[in-house]
C-alpha atoms as a PDB file:
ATOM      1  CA  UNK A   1     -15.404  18.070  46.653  1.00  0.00           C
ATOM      2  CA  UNK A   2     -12.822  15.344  46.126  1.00  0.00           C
ATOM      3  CA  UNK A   3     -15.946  12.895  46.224  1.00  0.00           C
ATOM      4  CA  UNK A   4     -17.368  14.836  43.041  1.00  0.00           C
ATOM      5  CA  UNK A   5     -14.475  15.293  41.385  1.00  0.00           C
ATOM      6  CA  UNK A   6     -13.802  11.311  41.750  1.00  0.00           C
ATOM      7  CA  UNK A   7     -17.234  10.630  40.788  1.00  0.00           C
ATOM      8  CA  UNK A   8     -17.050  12.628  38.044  1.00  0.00           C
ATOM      9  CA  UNK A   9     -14.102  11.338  36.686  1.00  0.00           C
ATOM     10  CA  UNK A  10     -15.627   7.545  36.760  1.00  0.00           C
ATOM     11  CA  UNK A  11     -18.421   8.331  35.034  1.00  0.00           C
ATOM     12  CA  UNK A  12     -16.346   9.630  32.892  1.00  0.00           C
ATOM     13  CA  UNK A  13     -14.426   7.302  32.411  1.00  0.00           C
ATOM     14  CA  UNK A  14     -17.680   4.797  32.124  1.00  0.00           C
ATOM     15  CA  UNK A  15     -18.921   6.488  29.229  1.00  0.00           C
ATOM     16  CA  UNK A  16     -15.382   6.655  27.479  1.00  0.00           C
ATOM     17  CA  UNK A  17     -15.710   2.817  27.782  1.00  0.00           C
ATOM     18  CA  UNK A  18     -19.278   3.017  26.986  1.00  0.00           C
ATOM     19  CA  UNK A  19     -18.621   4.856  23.641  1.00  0.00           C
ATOM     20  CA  UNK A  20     -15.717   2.940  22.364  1.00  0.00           C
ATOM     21  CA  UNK A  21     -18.085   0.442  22.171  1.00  0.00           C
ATOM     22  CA  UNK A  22     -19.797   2.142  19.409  1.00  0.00           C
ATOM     23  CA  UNK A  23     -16.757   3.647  17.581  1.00  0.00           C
ATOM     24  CA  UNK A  24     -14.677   1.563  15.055  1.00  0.00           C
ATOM     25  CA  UNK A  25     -10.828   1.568  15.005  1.00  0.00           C
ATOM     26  CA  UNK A  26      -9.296  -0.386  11.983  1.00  0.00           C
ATOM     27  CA  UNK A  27      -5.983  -2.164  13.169  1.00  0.00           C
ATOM     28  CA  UNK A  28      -3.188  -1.632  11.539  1.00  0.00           C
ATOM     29  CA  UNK A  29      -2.604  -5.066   9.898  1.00  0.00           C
ATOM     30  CA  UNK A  30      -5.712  -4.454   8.340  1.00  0.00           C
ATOM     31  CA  UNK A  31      -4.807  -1.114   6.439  1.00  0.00           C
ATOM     32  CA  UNK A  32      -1.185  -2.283   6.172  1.00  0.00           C
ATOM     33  CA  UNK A  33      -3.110  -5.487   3.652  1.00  0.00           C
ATOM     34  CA  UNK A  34      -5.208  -2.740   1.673  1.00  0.00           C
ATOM     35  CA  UNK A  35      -2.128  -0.374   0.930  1.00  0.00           C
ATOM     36  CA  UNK A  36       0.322  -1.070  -1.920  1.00  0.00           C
ATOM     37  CA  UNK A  37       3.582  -2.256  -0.486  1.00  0.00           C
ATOM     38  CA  UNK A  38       5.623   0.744  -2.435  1.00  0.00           C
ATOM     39  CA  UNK A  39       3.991   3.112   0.015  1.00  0.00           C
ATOM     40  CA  UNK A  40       5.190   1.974   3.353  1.00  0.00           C
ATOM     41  CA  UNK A  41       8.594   2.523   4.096  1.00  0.00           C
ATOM     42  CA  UNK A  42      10.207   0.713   7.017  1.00  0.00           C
ATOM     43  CA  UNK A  43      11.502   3.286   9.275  1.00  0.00           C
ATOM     44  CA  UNK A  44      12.417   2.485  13.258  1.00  0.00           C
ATOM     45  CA  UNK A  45      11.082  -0.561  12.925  1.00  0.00           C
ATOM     46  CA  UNK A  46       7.425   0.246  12.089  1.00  0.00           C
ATOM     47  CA  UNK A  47       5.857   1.682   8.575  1.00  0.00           C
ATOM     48  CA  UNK A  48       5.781   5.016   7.573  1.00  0.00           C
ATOM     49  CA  UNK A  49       2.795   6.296   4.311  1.00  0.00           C
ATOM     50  CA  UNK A  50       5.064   7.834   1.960  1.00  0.00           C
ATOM     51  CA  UNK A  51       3.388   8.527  -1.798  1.00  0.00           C
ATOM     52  CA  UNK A  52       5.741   9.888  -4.979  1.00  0.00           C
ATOM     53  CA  UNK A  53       5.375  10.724  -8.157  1.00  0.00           C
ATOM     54  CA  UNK A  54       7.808  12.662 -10.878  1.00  0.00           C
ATOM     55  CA  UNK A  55      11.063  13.156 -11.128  1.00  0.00           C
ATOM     56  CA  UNK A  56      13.438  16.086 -11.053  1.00  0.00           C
ATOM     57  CA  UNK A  57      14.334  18.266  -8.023  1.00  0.00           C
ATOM     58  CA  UNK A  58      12.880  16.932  -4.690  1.00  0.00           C
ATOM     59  CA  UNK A  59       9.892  18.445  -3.426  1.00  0.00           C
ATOM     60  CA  UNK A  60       8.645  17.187   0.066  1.00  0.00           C
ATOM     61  CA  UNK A  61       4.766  17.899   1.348  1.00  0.00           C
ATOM     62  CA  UNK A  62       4.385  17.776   4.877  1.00  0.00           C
ATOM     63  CA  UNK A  63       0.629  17.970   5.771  1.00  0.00           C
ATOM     64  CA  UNK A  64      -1.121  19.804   8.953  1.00  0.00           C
ATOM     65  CA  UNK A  65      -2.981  18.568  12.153  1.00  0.00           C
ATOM     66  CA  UNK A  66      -5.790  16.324  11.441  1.00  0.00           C
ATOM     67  CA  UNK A  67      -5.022  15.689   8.130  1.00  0.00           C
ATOM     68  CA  UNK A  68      -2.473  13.629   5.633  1.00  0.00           C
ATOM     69  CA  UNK A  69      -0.618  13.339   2.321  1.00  0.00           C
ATOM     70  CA  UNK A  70      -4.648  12.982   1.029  1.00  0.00           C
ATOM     71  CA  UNK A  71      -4.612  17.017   1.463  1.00  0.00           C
ATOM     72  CA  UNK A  72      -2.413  16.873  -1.264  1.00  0.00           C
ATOM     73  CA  UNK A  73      -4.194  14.733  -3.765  1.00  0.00           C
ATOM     74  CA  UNK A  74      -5.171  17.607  -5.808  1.00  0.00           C
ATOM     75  CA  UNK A  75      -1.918  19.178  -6.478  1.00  0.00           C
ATOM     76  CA  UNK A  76       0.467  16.003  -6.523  1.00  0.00           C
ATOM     77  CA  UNK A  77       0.265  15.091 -10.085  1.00  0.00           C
ATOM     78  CA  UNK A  78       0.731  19.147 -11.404  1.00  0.00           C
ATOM     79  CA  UNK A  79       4.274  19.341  -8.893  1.00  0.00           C
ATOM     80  CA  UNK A  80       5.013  15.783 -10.516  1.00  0.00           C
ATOM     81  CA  UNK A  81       5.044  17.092 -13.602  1.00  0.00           C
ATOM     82  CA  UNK A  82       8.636  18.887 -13.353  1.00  0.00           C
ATOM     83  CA  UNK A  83       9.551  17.526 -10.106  1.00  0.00           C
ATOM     84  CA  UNK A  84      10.255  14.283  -7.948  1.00  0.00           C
ATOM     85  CA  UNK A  85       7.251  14.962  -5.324  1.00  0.00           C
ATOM     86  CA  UNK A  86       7.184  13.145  -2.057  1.00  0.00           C
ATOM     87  CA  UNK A  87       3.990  13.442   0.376  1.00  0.00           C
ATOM     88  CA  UNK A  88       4.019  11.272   3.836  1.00  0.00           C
ATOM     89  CA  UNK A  89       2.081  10.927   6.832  1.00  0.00           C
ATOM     90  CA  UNK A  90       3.307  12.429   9.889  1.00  0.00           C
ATOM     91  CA  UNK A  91       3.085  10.575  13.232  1.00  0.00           C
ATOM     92  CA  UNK A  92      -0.263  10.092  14.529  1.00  0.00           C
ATOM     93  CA  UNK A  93      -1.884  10.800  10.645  1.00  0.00           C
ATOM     94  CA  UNK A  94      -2.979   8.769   7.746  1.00  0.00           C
ATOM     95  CA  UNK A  95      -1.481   5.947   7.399  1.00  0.00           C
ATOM     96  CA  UNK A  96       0.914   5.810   9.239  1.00  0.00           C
ATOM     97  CA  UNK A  97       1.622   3.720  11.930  1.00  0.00           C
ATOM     98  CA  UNK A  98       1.288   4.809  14.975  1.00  0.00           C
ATOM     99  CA  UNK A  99       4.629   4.217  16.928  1.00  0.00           C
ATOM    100  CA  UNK A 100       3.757   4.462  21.457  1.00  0.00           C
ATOM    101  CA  UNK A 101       6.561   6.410  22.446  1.00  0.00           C
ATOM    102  CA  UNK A 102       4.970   9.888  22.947  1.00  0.00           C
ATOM    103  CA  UNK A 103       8.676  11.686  21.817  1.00  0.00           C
ATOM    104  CA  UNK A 104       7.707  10.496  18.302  1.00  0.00           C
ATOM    105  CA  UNK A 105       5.060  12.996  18.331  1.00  0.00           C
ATOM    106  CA  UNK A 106       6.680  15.796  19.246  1.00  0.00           C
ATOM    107  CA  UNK A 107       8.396  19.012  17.080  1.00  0.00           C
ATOM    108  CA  UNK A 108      11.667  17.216  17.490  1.00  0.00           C
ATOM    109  CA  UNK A 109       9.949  13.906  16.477  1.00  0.00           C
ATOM    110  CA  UNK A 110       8.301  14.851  13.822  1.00  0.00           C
ATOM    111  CA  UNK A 111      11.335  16.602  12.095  1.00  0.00           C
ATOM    112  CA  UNK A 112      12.987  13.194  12.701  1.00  0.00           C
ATOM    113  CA  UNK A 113      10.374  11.533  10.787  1.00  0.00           C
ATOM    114  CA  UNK A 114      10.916  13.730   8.067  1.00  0.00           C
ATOM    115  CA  UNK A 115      14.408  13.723   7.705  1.00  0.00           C
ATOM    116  CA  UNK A 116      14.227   9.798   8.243  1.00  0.00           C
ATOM    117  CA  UNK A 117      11.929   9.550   5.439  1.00  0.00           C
ATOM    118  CA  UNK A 118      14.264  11.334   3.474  1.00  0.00           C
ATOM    119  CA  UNK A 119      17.345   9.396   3.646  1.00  0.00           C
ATOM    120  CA  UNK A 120      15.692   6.257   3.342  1.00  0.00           C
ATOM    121  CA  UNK A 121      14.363   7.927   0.041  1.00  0.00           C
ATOM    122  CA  UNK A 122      18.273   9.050  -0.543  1.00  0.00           C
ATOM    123  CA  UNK A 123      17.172  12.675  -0.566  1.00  0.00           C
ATOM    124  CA  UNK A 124      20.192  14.804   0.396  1.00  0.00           C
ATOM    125  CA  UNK A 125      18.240  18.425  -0.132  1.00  0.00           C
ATOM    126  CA  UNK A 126      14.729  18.930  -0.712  1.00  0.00           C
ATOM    127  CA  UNK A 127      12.249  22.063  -0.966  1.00  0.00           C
ATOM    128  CA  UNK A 128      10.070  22.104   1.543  1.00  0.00           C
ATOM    129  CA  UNK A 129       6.282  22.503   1.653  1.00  0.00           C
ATOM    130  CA  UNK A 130       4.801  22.681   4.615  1.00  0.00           C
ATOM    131  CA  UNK A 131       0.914  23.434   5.659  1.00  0.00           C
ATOM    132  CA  UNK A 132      -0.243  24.643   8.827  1.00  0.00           C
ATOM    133  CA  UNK A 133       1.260  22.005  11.873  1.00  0.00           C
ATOM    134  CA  UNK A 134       3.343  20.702   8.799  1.00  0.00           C
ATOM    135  CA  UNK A 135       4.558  24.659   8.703  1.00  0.00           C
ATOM    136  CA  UNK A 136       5.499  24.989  11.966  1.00  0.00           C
ATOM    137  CA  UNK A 137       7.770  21.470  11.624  1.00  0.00           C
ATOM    138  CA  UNK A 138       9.522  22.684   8.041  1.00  0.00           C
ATOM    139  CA  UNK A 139      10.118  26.384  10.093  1.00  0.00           C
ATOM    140  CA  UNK A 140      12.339  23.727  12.495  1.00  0.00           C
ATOM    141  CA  UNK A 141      13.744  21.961  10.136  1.00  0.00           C
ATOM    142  CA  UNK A 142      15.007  25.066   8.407  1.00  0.00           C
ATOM    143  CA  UNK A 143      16.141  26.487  11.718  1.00  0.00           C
ATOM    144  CA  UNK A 144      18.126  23.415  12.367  1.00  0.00           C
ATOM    145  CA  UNK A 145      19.137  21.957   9.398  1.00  0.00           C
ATOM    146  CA  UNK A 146      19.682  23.955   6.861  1.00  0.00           C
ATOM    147  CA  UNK A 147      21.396  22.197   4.566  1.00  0.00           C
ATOM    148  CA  UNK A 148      18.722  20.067   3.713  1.00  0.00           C
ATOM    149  CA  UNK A 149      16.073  22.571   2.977  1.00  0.00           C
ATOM    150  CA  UNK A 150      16.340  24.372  -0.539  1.00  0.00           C
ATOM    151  CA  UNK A 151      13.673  26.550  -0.280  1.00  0.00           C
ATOM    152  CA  UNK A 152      10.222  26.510   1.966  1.00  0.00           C
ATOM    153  CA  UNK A 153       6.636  27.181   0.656  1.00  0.00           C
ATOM    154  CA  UNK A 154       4.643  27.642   4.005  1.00  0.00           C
ATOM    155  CA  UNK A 155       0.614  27.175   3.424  1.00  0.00           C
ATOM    156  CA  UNK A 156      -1.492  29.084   6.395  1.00  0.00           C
ATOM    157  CA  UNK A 157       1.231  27.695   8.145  1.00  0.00           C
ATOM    158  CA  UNK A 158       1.857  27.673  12.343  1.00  0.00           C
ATOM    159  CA  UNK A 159       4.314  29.953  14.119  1.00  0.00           C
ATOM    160  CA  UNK A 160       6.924  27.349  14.639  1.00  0.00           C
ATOM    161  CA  UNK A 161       6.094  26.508  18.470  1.00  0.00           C
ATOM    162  CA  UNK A 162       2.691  25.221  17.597  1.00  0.00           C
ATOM    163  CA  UNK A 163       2.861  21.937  18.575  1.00  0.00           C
ATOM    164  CA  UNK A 164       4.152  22.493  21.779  1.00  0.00           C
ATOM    165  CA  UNK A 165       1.534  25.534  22.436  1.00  0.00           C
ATOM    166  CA  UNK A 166      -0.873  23.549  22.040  1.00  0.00           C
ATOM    167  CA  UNK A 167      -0.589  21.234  24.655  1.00  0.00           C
ATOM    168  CA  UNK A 168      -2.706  20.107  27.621  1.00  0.00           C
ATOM    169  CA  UNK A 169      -2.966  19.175  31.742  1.00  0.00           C
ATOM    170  CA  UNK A 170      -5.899  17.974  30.694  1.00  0.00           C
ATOM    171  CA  UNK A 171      -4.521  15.216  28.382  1.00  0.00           C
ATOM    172  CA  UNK A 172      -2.706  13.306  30.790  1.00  0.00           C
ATOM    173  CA  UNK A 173      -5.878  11.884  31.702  1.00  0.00           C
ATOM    174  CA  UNK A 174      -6.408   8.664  29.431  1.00  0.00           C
ATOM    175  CA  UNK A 175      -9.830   8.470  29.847  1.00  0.00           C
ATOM    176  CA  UNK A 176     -11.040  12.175  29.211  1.00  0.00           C
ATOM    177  CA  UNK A 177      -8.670  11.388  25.757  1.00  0.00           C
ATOM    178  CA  UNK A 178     -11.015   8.610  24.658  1.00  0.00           C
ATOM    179  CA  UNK A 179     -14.030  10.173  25.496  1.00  0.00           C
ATOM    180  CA  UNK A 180     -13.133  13.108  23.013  1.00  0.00           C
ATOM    181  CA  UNK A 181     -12.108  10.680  20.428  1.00  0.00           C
ATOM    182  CA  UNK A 182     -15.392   9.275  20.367  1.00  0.00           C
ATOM    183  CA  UNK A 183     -16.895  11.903  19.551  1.00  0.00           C
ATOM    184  CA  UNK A 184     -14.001  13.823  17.755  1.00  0.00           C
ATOM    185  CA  UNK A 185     -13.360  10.375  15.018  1.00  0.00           C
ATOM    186  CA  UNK A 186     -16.916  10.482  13.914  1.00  0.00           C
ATOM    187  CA  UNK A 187     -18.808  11.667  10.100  1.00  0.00           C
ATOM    188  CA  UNK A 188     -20.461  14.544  11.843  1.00  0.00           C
ATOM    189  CA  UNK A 189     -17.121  16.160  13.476  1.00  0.00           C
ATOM    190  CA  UNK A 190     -14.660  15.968  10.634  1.00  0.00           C
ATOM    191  CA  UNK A 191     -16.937  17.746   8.602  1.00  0.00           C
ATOM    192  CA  UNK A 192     -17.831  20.153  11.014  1.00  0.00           C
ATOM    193  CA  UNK A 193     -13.967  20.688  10.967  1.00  0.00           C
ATOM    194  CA  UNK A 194     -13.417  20.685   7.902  1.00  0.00           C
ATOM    195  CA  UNK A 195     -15.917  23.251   7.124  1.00  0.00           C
ATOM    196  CA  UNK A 196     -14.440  25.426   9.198  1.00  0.00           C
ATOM    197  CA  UNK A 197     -11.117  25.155   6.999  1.00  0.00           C
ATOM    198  CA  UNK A 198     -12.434  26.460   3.757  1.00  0.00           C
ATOM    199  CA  UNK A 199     -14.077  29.083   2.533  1.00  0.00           C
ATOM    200  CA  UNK A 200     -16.740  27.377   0.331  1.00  0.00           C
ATOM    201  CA  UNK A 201     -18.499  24.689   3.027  1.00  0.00           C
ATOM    202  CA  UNK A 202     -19.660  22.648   0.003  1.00  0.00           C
ATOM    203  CA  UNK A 203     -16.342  21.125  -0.412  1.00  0.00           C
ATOM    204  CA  UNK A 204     -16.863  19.776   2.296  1.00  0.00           C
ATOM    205  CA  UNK A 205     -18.582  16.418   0.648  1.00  0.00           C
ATOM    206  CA  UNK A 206     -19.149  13.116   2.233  1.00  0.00           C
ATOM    207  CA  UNK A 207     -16.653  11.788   0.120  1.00  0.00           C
ATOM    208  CA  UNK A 208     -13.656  14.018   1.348  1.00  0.00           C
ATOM    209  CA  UNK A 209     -15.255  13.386   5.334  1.00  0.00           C
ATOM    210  CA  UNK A 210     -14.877   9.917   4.723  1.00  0.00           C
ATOM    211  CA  UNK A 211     -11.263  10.394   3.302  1.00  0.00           C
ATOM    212  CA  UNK A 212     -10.018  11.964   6.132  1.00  0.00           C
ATOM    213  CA  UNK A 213     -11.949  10.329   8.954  1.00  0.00           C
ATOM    214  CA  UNK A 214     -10.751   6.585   7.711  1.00  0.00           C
ATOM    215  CA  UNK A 215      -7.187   8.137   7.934  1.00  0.00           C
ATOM    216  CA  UNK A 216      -7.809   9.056  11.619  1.00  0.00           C
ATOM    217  CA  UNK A 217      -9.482   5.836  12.698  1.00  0.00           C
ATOM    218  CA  UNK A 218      -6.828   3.953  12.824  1.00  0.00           C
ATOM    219  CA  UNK A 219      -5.451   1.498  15.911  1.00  0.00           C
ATOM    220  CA  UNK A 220      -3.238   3.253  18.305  1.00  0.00           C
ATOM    221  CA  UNK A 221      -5.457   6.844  18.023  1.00  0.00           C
ATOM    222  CA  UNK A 222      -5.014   7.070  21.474  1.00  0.00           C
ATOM    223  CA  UNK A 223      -1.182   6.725  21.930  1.00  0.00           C
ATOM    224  CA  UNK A 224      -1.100   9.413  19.225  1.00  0.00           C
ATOM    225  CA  UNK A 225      -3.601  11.597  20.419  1.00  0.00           C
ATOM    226  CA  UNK A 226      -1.794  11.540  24.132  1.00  0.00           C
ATOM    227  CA  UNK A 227       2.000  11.967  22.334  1.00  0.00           C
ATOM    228  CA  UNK A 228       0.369  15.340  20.086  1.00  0.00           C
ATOM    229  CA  UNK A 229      -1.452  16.635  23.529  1.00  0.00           C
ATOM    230  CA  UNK A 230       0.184  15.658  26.517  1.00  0.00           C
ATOM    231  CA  UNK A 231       2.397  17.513  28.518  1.00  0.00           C
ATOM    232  CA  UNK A 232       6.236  16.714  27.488  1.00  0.00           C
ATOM    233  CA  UNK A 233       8.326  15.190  30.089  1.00  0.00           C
ATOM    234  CA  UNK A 234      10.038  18.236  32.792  1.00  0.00           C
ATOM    235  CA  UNK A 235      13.402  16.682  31.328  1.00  0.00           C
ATOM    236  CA  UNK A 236      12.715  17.264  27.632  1.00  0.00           C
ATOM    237  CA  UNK A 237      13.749  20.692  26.246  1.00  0.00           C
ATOM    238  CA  UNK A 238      12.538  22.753  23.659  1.00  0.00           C
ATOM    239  CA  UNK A 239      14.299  25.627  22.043  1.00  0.00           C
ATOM    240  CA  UNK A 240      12.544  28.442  19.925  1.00  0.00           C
ATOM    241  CA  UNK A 241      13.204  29.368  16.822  1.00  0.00           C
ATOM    242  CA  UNK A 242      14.349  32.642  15.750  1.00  0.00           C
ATOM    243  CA  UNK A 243      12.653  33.678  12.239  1.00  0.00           C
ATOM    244  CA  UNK A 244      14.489  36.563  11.392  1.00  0.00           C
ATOM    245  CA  UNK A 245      18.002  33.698  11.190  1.00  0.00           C
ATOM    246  CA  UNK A 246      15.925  31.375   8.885  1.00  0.00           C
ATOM    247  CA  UNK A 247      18.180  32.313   5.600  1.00  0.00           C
ATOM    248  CA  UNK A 248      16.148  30.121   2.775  1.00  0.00           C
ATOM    249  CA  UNK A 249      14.157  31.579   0.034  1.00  0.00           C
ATOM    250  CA  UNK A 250      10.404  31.511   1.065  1.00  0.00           C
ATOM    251  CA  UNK A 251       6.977  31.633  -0.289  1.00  0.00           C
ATOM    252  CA  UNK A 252       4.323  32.606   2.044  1.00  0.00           C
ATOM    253  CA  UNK A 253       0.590  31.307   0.801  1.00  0.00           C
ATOM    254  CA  UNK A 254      -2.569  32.231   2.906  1.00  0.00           C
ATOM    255  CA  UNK A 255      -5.940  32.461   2.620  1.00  0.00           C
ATOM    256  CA  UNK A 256      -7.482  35.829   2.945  1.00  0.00           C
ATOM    257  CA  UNK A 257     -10.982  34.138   4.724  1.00  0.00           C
ATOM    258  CA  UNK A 258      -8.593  31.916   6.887  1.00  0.00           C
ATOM    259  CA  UNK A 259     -10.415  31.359  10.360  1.00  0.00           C
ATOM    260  CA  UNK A 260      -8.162  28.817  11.780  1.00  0.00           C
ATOM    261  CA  UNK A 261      -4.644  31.086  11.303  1.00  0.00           C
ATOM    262  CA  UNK A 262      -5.234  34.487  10.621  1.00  0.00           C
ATOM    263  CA  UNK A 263      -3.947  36.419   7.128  1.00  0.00           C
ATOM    264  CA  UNK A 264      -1.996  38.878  10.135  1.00  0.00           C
ATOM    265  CA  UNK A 265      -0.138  35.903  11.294  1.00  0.00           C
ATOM    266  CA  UNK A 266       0.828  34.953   8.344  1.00  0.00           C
ATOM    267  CA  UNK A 267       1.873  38.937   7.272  1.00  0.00           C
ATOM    268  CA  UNK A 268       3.933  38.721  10.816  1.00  0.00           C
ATOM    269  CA  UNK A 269       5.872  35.348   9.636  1.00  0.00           C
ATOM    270  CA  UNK A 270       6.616  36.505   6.581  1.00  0.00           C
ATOM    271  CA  UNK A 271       7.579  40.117   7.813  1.00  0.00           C
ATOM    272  CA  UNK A 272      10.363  38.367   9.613  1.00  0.00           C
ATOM    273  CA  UNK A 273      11.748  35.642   7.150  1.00  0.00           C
ATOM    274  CA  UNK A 274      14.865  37.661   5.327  1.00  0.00           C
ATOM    275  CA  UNK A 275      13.971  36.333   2.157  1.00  0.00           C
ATOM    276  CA  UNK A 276      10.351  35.863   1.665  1.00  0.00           C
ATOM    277  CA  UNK A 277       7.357  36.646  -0.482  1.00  0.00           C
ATOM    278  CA  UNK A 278       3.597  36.905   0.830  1.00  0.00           C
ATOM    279  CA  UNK A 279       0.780  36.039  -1.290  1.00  0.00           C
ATOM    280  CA  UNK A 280      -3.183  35.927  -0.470  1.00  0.00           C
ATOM    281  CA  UNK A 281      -5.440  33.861  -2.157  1.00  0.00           C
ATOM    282  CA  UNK A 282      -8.830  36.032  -1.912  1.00  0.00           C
ATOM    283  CA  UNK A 283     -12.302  33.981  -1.063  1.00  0.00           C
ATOM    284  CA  UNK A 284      -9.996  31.337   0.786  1.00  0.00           C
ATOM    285  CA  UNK A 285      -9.633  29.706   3.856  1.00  0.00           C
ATOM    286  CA  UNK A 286      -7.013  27.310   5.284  1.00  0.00           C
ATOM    287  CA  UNK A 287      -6.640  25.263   2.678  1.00  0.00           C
ATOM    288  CA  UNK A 288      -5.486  26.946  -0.142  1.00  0.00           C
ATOM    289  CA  UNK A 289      -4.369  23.481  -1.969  1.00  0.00           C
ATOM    290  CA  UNK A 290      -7.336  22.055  -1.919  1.00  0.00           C
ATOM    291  CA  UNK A 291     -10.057  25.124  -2.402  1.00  0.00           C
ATOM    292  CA  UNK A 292      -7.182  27.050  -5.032  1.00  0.00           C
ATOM    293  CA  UNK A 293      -5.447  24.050  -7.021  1.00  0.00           C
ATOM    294  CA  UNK A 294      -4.659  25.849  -9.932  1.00  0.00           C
ATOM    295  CA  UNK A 295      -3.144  29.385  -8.441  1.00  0.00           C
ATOM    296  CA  UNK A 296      -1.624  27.107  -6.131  1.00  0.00           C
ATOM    297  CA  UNK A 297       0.500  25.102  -8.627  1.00  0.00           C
ATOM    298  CA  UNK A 298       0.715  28.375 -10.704  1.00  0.00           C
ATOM    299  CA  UNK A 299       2.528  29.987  -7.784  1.00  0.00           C
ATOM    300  CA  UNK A 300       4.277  27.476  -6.349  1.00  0.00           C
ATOM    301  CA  UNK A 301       5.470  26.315 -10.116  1.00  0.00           C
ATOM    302  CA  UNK A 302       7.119  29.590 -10.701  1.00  0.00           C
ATOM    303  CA  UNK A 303       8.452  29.709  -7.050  1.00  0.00           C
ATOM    304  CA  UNK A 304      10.404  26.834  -7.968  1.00  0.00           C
ATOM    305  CA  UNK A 305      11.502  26.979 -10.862  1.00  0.00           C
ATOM    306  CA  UNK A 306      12.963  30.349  -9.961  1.00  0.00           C
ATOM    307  CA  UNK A 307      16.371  28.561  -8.671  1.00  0.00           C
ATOM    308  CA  UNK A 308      19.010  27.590  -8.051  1.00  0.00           C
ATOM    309  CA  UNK A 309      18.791  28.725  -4.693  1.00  0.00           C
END
């Protein structure tokens, strides 16, 4: 049995090497040349993606697994026109660059980033909108630092221990990890994915594929994918977070044909926020920016504008 399992993992790990072969990863240096310069903030020594446009109040986009501040493009200039909008990549997305130590990619990490981002940006207080993963990090940044959250808008968002939950044994082997990015950074699996997001599969064009896929294939896809997956260390700690203590003034947005996060979850978060309101966006699925632009600015417009908060 040991023989098989040994032979199994080597052929494995053959045909991880085997596939790479095939697979294109851009370095960094070369999407670091093709960006403009006003976009990548130094932060810790490497660059972080950050896009803004508009002025006003702060308003802060923090995109979900698998994705990037591109998830935004569609409602970006409509929040820009009344307020100062700021949409980055998370660790391990867009572009980004992918930093090796695997606490970066972590809940704690992640809120880091943000909060990083926003100091360098000299934002003291900012709403919050978060979607899916990028829910489940504004829930923790809410829970922990209040003071710098105005108000949330959570978009078919995660229950806030997400991206611990969805961790893996199975990750800490390096070469099972590149064998399912071959196949997972690749035309024919992002839009299998991403079809699976929306509603209306048709959205799902080769352009947008492309869009997200040449965010994702980018070097270091493997420290990333091991820092998102892996098992944490036995010596890091993670606390939960209580909804029901989470004082600031929420919008809830889901999509009623959701298959990734169910509309109940998302009646269950909201039932336990204090102050929240629950909306569904009929004929929808997980992405109600991108299939519902317009009743998503129209809703998230008068959310806030409601203030002060």
């Amino acid at each position: 049995m040991r023989r098989l399992t040994l032979s199994l993992l080597l052929a494995l790990a053959l045909a991880a090497v085997l596939l790479a072969r095939c697979a294109t990863v851009r370095p960094y240096s070369e999407v670091r040349r093709g960006l403009p310069a006003e976009r990548l903030l130094p932060i810790d020594g490497r660059l972080v993606y950050v896009e803004q446009q508009g002025t006003g109040e702060p308003v802060v986009l923090v995109h979900g697994f698998g994705a990037s501040s591109y998830s935004w493009r569609k409602v970006i200039p409509g929040l820009a026109a009344a307020h100062r909008v700021v949409a980055l990549d998370l660790n391990g997305f867009g572009y980004t660059e992918r930093p090796k130590d695997p606490g970066s990619y972590t809940r704690e990490g992640q809120a880091r980033l943000v909060l990083a981002v926003m100091d360098a940006l000299g934002i003291a207080r900012a709403d919050l909108v978060g979607h899916s993963y990028g829910g489940a990090i504004s829930l923790f940044l809410a829970s922990r630092h209040p003071e710098r959250v105005r108000s949330l808008v959570l978009v078919d968002s995660a229950a806030p221990s997400y991206p611990e939950d969805r961790r893996s044994g199975s990750a800490r082997f390096r070469p099972l990890n590149t064998l399912y990015l071959r196949f997972a950074l690749r035309p024919w699996f992002v839009r299998r994915s991403y079809e699976k997001s929306v509603y209306d599969p048709a959205l799902a064009t080769p352009e947008v594929v492309a869009a997200y896929l040449d965010r994702l294939r980018i070097e270091g896809e493997e420290d990333a994918y091991y820092g998102l997956t892996a098992p944490r260390s036995p010596t890091d700690t993670t606390a939960d977070v209580d909804l029901t203590k989470i004082a600031t003034p929420t919008l809830v947005l889901w999509g009623a044909e959701d298959r990734l996060v169910a509309v109940e979850t998302g009646r269950k978060i909201s039932a336990r926020l204090p102050h929240s309101r629950f909306v569904v966006f009929e004929k929808t699925g997980h992405m109600p920016m991108e299939e519902r632009p317009d009743d998503f600015l129209r809703l998230v417009g008068e959310f806030l504008a409601a203030g002060p908060k």
